[in-house]
Protein backbone atom coordinates (compact mmCIF):
# COMPACT_ATOMS: atom_id res chain seq x y z
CA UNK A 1 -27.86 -30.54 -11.66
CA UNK A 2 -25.61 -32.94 -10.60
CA UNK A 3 -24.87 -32.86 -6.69
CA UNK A 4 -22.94 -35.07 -4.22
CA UNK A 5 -20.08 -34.75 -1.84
CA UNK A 6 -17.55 -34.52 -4.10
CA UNK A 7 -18.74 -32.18 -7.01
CA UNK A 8 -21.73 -30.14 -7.99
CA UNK A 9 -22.13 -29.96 -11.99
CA UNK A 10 -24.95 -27.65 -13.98
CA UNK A 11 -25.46 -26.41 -17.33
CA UNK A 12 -24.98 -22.84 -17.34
CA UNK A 13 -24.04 -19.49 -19.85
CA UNK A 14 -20.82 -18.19 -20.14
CA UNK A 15 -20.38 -15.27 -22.71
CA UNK A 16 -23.23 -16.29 -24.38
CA UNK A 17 -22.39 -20.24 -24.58
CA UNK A 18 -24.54 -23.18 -22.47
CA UNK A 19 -21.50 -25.03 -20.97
CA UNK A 20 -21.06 -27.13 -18.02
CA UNK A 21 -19.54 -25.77 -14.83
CA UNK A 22 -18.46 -28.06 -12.20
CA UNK A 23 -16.92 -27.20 -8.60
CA UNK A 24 -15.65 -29.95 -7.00
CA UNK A 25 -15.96 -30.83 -2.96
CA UNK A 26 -11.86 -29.64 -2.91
CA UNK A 27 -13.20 -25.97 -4.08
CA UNK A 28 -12.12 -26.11 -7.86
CA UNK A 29 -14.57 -24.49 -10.14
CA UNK A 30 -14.13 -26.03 -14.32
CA UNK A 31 -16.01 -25.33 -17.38
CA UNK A 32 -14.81 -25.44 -21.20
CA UNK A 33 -13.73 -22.41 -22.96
CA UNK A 34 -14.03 -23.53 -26.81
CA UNK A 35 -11.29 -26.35 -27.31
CA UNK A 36 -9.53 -25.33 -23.84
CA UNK A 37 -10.13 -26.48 -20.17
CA UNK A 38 -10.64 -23.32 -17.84
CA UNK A 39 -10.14 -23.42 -13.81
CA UNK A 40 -10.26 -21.40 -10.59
CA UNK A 41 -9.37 -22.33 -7.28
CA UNK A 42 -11.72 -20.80 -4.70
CA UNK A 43 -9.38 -20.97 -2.05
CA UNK A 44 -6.06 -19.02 -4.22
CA UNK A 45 -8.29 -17.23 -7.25
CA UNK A 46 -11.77 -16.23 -6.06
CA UNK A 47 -11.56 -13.17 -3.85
CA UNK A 48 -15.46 -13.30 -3.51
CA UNK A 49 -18.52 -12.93 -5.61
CA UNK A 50 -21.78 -10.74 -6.35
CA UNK A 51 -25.36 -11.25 -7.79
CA UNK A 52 -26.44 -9.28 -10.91
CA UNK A 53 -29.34 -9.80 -12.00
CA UNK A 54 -29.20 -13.74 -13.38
CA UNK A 55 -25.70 -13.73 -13.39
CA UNK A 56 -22.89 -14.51 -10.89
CA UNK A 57 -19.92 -12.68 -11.03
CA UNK A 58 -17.10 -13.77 -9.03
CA UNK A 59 -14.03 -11.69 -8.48
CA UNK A 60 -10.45 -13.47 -8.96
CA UNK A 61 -6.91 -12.75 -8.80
CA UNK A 62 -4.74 -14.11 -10.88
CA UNK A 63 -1.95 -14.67 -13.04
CA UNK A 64 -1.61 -12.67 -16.50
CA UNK A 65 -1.49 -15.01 -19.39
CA UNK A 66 0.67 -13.04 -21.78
CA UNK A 67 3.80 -13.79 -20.18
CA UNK A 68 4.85 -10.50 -17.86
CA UNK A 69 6.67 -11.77 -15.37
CA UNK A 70 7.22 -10.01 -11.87
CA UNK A 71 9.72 -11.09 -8.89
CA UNK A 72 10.24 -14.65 -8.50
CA UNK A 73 9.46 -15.33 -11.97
CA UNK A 74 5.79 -15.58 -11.58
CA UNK A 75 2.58 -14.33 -13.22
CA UNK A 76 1.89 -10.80 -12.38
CA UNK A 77 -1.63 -10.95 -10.60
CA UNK A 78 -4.65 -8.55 -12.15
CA UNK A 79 -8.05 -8.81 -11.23
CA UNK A 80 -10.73 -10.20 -12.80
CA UNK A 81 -14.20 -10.92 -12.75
CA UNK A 82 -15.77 -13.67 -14.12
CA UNK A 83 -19.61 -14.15 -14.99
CA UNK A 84 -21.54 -17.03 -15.33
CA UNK A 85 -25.10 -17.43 -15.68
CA UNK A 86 -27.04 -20.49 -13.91
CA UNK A 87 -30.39 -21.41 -16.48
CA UNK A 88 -32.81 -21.06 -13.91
CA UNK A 89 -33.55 -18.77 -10.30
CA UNK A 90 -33.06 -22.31 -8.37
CA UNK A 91 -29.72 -22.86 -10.04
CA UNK A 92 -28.55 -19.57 -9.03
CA UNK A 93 -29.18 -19.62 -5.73
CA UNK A 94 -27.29 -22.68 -4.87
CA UNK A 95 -24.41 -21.99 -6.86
CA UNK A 96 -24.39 -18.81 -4.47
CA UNK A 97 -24.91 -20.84 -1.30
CA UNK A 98 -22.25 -23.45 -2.62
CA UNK A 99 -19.67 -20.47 -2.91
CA UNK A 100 -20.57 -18.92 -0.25
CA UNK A 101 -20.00 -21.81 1.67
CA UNK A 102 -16.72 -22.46 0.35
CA UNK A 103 -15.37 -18.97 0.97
CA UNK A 104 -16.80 -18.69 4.10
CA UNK A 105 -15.19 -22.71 4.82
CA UNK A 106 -11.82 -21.17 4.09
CA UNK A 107 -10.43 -21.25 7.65
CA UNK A 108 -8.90 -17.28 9.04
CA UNK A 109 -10.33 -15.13 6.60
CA UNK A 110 -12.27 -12.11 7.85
CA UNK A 111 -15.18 -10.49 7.64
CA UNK A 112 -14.40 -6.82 9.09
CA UNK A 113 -11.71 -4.70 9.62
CA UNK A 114 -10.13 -1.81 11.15
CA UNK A 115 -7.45 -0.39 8.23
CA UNK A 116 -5.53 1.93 9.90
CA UNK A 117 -3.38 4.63 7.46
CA UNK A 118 -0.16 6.76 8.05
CA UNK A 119 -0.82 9.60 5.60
CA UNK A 120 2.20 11.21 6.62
CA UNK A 121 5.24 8.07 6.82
CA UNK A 122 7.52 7.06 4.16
CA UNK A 123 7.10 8.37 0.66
CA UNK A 124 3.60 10.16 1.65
CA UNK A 125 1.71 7.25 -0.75
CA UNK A 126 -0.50 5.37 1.94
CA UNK A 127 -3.73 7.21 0.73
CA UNK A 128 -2.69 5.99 -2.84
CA UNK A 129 -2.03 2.59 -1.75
CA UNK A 130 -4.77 2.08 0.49
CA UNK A 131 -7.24 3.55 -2.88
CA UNK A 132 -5.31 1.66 -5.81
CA UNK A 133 -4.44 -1.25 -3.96
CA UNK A 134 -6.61 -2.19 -0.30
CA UNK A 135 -9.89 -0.83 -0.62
CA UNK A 136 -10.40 -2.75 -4.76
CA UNK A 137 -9.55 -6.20 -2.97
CA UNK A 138 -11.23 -5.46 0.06
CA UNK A 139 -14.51 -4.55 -1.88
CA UNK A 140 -13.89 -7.15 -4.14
CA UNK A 141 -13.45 -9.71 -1.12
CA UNK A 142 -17.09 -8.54 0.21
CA UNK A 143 -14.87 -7.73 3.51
CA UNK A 144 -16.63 -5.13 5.60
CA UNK A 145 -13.63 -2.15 7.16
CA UNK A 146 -13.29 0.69 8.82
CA UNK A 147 -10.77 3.27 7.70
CA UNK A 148 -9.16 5.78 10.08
CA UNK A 149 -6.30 8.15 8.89
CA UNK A 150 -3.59 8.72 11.53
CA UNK A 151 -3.74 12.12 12.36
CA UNK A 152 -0.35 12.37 14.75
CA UNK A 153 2.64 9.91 16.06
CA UNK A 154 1.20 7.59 18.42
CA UNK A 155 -2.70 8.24 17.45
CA UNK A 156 -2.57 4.39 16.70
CA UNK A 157 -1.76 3.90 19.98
CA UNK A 158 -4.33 5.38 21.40
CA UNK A 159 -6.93 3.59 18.96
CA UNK A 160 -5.74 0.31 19.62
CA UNK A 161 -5.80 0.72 23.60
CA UNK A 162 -9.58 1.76 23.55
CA UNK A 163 -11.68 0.60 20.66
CA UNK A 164 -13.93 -2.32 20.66
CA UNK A 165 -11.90 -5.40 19.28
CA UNK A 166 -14.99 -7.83 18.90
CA UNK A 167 -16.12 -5.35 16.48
CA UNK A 168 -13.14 -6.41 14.40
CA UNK A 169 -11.59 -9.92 12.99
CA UNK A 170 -8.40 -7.73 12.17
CA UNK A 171 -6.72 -4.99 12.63
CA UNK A 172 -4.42 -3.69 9.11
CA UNK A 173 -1.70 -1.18 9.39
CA UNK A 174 -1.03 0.61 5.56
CA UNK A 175 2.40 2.28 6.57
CA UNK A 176 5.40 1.26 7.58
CA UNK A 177 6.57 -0.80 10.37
CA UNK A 178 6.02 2.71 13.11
CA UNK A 179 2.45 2.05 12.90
CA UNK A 180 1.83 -1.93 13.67
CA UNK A 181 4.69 -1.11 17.04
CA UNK A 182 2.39 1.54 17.96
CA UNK A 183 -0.90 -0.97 17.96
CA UNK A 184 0.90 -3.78 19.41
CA UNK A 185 1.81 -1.01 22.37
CA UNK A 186 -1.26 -0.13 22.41
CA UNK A 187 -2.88 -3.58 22.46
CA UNK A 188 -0.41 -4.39 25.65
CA UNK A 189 -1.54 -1.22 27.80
CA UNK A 190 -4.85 -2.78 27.97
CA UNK A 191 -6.58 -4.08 30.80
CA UNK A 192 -7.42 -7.12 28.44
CA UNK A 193 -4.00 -7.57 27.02
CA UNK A 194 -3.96 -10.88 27.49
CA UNK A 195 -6.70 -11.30 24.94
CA UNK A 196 -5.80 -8.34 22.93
CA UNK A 197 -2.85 -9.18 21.60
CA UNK A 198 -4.01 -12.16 20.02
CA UNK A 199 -6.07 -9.32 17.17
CA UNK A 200 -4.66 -10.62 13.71
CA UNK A 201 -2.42 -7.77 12.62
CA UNK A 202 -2.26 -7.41 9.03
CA UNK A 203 0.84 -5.19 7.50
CA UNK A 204 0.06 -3.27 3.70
CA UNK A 205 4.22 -2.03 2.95
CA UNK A 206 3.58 2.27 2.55
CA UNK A 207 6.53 3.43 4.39
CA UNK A 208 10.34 3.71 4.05
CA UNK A 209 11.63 0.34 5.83
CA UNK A 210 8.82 -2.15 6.04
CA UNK A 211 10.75 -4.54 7.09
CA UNK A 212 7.51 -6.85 8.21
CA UNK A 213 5.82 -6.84 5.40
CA UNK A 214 9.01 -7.80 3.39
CA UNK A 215 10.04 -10.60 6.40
CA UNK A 216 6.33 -12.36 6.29
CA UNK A 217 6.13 -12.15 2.31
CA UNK A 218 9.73 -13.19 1.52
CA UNK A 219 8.96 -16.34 3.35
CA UNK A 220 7.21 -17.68 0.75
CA UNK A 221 9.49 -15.76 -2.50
CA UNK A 222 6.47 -13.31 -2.78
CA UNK A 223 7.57 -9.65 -3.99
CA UNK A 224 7.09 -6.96 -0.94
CA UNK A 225 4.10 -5.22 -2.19
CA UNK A 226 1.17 -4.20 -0.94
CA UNK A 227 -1.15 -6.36 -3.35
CA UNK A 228 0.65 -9.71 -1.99
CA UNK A 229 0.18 -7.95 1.48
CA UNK A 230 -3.77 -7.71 1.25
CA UNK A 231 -3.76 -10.86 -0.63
CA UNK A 232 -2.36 -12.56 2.71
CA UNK A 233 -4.79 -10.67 5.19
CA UNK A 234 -7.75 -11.53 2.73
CA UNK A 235 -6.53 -15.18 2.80
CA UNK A 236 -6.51 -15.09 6.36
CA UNK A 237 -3.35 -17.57 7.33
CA UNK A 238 -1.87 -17.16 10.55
CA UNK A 239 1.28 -17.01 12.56
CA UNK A 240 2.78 -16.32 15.77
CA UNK A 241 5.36 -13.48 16.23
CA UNK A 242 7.44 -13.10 19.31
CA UNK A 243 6.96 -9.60 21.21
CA UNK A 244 10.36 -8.21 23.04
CA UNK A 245 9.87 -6.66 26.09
CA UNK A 246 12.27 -3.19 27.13
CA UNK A 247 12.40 -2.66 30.18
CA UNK A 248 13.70 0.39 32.44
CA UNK A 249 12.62 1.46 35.41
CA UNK A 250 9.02 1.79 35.32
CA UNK A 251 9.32 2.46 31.33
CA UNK A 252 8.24 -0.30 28.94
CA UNK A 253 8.64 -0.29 25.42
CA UNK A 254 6.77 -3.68 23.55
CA UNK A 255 9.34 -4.46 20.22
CA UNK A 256 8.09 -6.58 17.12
CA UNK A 257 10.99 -5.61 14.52
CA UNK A 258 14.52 -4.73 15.99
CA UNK A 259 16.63 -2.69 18.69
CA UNK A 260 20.07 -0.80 17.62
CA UNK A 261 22.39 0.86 19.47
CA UNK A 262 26.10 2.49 17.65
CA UNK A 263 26.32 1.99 13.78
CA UNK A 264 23.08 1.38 12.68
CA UNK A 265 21.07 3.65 15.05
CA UNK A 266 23.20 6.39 14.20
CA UNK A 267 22.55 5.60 10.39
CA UNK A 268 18.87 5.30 10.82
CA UNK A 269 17.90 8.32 13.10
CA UNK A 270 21.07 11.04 12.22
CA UNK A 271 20.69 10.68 8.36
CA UNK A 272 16.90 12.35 9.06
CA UNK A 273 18.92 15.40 8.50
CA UNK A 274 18.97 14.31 4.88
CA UNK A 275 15.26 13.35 3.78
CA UNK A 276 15.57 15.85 1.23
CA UNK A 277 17.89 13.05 -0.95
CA UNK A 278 14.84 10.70 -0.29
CA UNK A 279 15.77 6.66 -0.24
CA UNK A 280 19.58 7.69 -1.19
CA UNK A 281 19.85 9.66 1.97
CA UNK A 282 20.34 6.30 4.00
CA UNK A 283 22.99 5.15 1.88
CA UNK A 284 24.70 8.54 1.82
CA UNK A 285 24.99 8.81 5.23
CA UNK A 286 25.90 5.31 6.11
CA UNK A 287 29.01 5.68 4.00
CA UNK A 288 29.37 9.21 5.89
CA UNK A 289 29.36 7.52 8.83
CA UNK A 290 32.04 4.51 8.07
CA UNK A 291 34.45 7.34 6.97
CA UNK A 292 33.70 9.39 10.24
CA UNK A 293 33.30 6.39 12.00
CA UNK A 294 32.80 5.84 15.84
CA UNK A 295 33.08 3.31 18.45
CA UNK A 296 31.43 3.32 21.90
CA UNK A 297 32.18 2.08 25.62
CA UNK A 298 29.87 -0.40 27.04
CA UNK A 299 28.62 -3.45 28.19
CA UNK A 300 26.40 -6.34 26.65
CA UNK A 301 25.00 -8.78 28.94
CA UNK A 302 23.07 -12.22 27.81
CA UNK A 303 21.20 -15.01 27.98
CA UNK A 304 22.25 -17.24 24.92
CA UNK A 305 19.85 -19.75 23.23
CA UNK A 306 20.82 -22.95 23.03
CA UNK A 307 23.92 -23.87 21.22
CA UNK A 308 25.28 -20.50 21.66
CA UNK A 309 26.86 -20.72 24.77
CA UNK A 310 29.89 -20.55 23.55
CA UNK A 311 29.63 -16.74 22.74
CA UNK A 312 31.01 -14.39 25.27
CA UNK A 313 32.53 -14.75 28.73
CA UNK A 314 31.08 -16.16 32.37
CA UNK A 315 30.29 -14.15 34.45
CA UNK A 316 30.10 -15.87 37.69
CA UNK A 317 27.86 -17.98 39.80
CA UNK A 318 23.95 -18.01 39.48
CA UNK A 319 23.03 -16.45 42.48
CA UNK A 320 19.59 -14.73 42.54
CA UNK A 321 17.91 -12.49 45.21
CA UNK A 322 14.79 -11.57 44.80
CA UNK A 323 12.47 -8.78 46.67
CA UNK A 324 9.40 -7.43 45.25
CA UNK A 325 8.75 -7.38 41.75
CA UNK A 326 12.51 -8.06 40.95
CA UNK A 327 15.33 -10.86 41.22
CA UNK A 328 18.83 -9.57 41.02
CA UNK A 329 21.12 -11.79 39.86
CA UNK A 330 24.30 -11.63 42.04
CA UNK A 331 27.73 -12.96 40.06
CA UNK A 332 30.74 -13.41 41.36
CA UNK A 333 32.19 -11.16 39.14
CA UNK A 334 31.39 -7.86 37.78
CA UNK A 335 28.28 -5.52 37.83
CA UNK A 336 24.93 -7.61 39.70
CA UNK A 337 21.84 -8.23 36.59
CA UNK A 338 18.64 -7.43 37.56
CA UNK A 339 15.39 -9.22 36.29
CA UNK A 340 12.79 -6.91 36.61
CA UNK A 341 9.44 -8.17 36.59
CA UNK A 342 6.32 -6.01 35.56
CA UNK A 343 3.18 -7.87 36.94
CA UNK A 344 1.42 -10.15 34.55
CA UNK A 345 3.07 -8.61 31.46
CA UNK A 346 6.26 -10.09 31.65
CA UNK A 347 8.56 -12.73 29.95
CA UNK A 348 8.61 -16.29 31.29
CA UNK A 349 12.79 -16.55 32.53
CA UNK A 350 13.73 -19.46 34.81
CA UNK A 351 15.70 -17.09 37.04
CA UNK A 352 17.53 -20.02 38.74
CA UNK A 353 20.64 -21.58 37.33
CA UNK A 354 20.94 -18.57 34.62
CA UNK A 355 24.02 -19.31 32.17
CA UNK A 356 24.49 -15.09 31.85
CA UNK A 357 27.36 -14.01 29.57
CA UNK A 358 29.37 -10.74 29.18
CA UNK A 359 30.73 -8.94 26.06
CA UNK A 360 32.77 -5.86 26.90
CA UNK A 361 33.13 -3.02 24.61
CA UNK A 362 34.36 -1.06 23.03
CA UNK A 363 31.44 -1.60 19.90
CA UNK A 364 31.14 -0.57 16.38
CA UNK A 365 27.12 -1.52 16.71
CA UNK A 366 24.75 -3.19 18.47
CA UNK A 367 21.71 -4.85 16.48
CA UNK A 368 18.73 -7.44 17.90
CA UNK A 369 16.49 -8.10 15.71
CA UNK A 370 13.39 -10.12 15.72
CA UNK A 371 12.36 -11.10 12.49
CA UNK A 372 15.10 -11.18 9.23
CA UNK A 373 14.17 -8.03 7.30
CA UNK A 374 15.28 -4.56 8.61
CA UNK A 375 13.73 -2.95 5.89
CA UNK A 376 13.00 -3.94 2.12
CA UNK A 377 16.53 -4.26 1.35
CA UNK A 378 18.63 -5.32 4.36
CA UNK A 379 18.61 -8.74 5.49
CA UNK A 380 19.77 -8.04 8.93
CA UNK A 381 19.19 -11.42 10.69
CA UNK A 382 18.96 -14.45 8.36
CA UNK A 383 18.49 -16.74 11.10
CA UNK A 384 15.68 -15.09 12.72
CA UNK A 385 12.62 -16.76 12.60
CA UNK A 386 9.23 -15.00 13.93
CA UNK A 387 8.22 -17.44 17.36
CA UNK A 388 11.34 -19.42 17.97
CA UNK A 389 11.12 -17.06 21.50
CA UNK A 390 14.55 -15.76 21.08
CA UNK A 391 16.15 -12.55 19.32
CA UNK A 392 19.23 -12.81 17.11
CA UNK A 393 21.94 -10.36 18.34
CA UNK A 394 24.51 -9.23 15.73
CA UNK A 395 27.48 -7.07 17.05
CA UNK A 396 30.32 -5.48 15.65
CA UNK A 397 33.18 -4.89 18.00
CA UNK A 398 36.11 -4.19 15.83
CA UNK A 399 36.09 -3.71 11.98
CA UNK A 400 38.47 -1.79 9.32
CA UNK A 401 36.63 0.93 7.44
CA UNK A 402 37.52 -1.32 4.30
CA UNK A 403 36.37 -4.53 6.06
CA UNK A 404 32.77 -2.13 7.75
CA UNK A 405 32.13 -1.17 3.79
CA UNK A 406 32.29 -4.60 2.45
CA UNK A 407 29.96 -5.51 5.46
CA UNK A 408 27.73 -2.60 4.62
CA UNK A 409 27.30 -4.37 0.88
CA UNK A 410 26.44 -7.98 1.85
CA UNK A 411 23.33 -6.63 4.03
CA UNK A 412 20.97 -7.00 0.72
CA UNK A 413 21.45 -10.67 1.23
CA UNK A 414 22.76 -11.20 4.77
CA UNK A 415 26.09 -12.28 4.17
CA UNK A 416 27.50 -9.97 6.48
CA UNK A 417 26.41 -12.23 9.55
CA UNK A 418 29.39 -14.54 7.97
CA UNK A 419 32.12 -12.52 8.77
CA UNK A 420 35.06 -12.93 10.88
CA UNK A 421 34.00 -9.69 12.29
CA UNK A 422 30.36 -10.43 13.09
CA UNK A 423 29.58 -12.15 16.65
CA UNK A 424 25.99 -13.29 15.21
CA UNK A 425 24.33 -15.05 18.03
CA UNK A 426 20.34 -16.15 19.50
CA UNK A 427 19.38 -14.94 22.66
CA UNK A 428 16.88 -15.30 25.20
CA UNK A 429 17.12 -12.55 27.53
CA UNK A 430 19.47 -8.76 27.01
CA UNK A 431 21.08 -6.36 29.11
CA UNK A 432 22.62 -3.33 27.40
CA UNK A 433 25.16 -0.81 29.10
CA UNK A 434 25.48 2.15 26.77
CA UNK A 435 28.50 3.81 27.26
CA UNK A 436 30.34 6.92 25.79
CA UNK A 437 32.30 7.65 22.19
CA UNK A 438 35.86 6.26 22.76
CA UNK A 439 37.08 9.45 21.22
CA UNK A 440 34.89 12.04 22.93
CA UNK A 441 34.07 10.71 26.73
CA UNK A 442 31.81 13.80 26.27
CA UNK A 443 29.56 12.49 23.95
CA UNK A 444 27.02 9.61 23.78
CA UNK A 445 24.83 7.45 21.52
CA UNK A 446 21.08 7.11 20.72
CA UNK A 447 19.31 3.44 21.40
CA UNK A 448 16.64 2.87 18.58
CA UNK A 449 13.78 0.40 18.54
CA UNK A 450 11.90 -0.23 15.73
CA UNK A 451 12.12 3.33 14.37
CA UNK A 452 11.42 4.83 17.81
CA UNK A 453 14.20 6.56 19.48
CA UNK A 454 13.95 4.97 23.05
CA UNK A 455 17.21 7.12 24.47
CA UNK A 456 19.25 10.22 23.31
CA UNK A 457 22.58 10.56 25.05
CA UNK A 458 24.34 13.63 26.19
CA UNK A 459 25.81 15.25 22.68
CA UNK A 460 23.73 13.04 20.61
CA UNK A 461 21.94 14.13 17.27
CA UNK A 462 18.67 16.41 18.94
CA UNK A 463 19.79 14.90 22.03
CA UNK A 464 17.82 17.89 23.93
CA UNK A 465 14.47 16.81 22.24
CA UNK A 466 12.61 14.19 25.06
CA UNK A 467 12.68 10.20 24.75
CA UNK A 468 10.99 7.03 26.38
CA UNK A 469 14.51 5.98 28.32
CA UNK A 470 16.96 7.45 29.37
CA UNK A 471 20.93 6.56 28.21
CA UNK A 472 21.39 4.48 30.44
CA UNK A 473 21.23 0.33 31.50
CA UNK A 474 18.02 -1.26 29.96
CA UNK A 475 16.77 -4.87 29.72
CA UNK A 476 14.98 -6.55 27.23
CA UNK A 477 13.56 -10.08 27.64
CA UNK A 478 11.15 -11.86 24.80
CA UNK A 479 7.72 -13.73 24.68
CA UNK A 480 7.55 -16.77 22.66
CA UNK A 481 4.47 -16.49 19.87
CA UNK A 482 2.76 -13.48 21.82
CA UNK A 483 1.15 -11.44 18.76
CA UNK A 484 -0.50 -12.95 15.85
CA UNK A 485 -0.03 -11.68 12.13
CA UNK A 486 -1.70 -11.95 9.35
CA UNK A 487 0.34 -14.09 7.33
CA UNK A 488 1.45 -15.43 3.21
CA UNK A 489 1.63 -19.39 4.84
């Protein structure tokens, strides 16, 4: 064998033939196949490796090489294993050191995890997914996990609040996105938040929106499914995620995806009357709801990022009193703002010299989103980026039914942010006023985050059944990077 820093090289069998395999210092393992060269990448192909016997059989992923195609105009990815067999017990035990070493080298990637499934979200297919799709790689990956089925809504919740975390590297939601907002609630409630929150989260798409899995995997033109999904948790790259903060009262709700309030809340959480028509009932109702279509009183108060300041109107001077656990903000015109803060769990806001703006209503919707994928196939936010420590805020004041249709069309790609009738903005910090229907005082809205219906106003769809909030003024302020995800880049 020949050894050094830069490549290890050794006679050994493959199907039968004495060839020479080399794997280089960069991780590359070569060998000839006949009259071809043959290669693997460690770091991209090999998803980990087992001992039979005299023979070594490392488990890939990759491309097919008959020329099916999938999204992006890629290889489709199989797996594979491939076998080689060293000439001697000494030989095989440092090629398995020297791949060990380079898998275990390979900076992020884990070595347990909790996989947590929502049997009951979606299309009913996490089982499937997490059998035909999670546990292979996993296995394959010689990562150890722990699989719990969810047994009830926020059962995550609860999990992620109490378990051990150092017995985990990860924690991986197979569901939709209602599952990874329950853990990173649950993470927050703990007495070791701080710490908590900083669990690599891991999201498998086996719900009806997933609008996480398809933000993190679109980033790099990877199709939302959930093989690219475990790929990325198995790979173990990083990033930071901003966490929103709602605030009211006493009540806290922690945010990873998106708040609505008009339009698209009424869309998302009314058309559940329809789950019989499966995916089509969303787009059934949304047109339903353009032809029918409401407006609501209000009042949207903001802190805009930079470069946005040109977005909505002053709203007086920038004077602050503060008492307590809260500042209010006293302008010299209109309703005072109040910063509430919520001991160590709250968002860093210079509260002196605050540039606050004011957009009155009436509204056609209300949308803040924190990362650019609603679900699988609305681009909600384009601009959003996932720790940039602000929320993009996209509101609809006035709009034809004609013009609100068009709109509705463009959201597979985002063009609707490019409207005349779009106010698409960034902002730091977000006060909302719900009001009533202009056409029915009578009757109110609902305020949905991130699937969760946070308030249910009076004549609202089930507006009798109990919520977090209340209809009423809440706040919502954002930490820059707080949560970590498992991540394509």
């Amino acid at each position: 064998m020949d050894q050094n820093r830069e490549t290890i090289s050794d006679l050994v069998k493959i199907d039968g033939v004495t060839t020479t395999l080399t794997l280089t210092y960069a991780g590359k393992l070569s060998w000839n196949d006949g009259d071809s060269q043959r290669s693997l990448t460690i770091e991209k192909e090999v998803l980990g490796f087992s001992i039979q016997g005299s023979r070594i059989f490392l488990k890939t992923i990759v491309e097919k090489s008959d020329g099916s195609c999938c999204v992006g105009g890629k290889g489709a990815l199989v797996r594979k294993s491939f076998a080689f067999e060293p000439l001697s017990e000494s030989s095989l035990q440092l090629w398995s050191n020297m791949i060990r070493q380079k898998l275990d080298s390979l900076a992020g990637r884990p070595k347990k995890l909790l996989v947590l499934v929502n049997p009951f979200g979606g299309r009913k297919s996490a089982l499937k997914i997490f059998a035909a799709d999670v546990k292979p790689l996993l296995d394959d990956a010689n990562i150890l996990f722990t699989m719990q089925e969810t047994t009830h809504q926020l059962h995550a919740k609860q999990i992620a609040s109490k378990i051990d975390l150092s017995m985990y590297d990860g924690i991986v939601c197979v569901s939709g996105d209602g599952i990874l907002v329950e853990v990173v609630n649950g993470l927050m409630e703990r007495d070791d938040w701080e710490s908590a929150i900083r669990m690599p989260l891991g999201v498998v798409p086996a719900g009806t929106g997933n609008g996480m899995a398809k933000s993190l995997l679109d980033t790099v033109g990877q199709p939302c499914t959930a093989l690219y999904a475990v790929l990325a948790i198995i790979r173990g790259h990083r990033r930071s995620l901003d966490v929103a903060t709602i605030l009211q009262g006493d009540t806290r709700f922690y945010s990873v995806l998106m708040l609505a309030w008009g339009l698209v809340a009424d869309i998302d959480i009314e058309s559940e009357k329809f789950r019989w028509m499966g995916s089509a009932r969303m787009d059934f109702y949304a047109l339903l709801r353009i032809i029918h279509l409401r407006t609501y009183n209000g009042q949207l108060y903001f802190l805009p990022a930079p470069g946005y300041e040109a977005f909505g109107n002053k709203i007086g001077g920038q004077s602050f009193e503060c008492v307590g656990d809260s500042c209010t903000h006293r302008p010299n015109q209109g309703v005072p703002i109040k910063i509430q803060q919520h001991g160590n769990r709250h968002s860093s806001i210079d509260l002196q010299n605050l540039n606050w703006k004011k957009i009155d209503g009436p509204f056609v919707s209300v949308w803040l989103h924190n990362v650019p994928w609603a679900s699988e196939d609305t681009m909600a936010a384009p601009d959003a980026k996932f720790a940039d420590g602000y929320l993009d805020l996209i509101i609809m004041r006035t709009c034809s039914k004609l013009s609100l249709l068009a709109l509705m069309i463009e959201l597979n790609n985002g063009n609707h942010v490019k409207s005349p009738d779009v106010l698409y903005l960034k902002v730091k910090a977000f006060i909302l006023e719900p009001g009533s229907r202009t056409a029915d005082p009578s009757r109110e809205g609902i305020i949905d985050s991130d699937g969760e219906v946070l308030a249910r106003g009076k004549g609202a769809y089930k507006c009798k059944q109990k919520s977090l909030m209340t209809y009423g003024k809440l706040q919502i302020t954002v930490d820059q990077g707080l949560a970590t995800l498992f991540s394509p880049i």
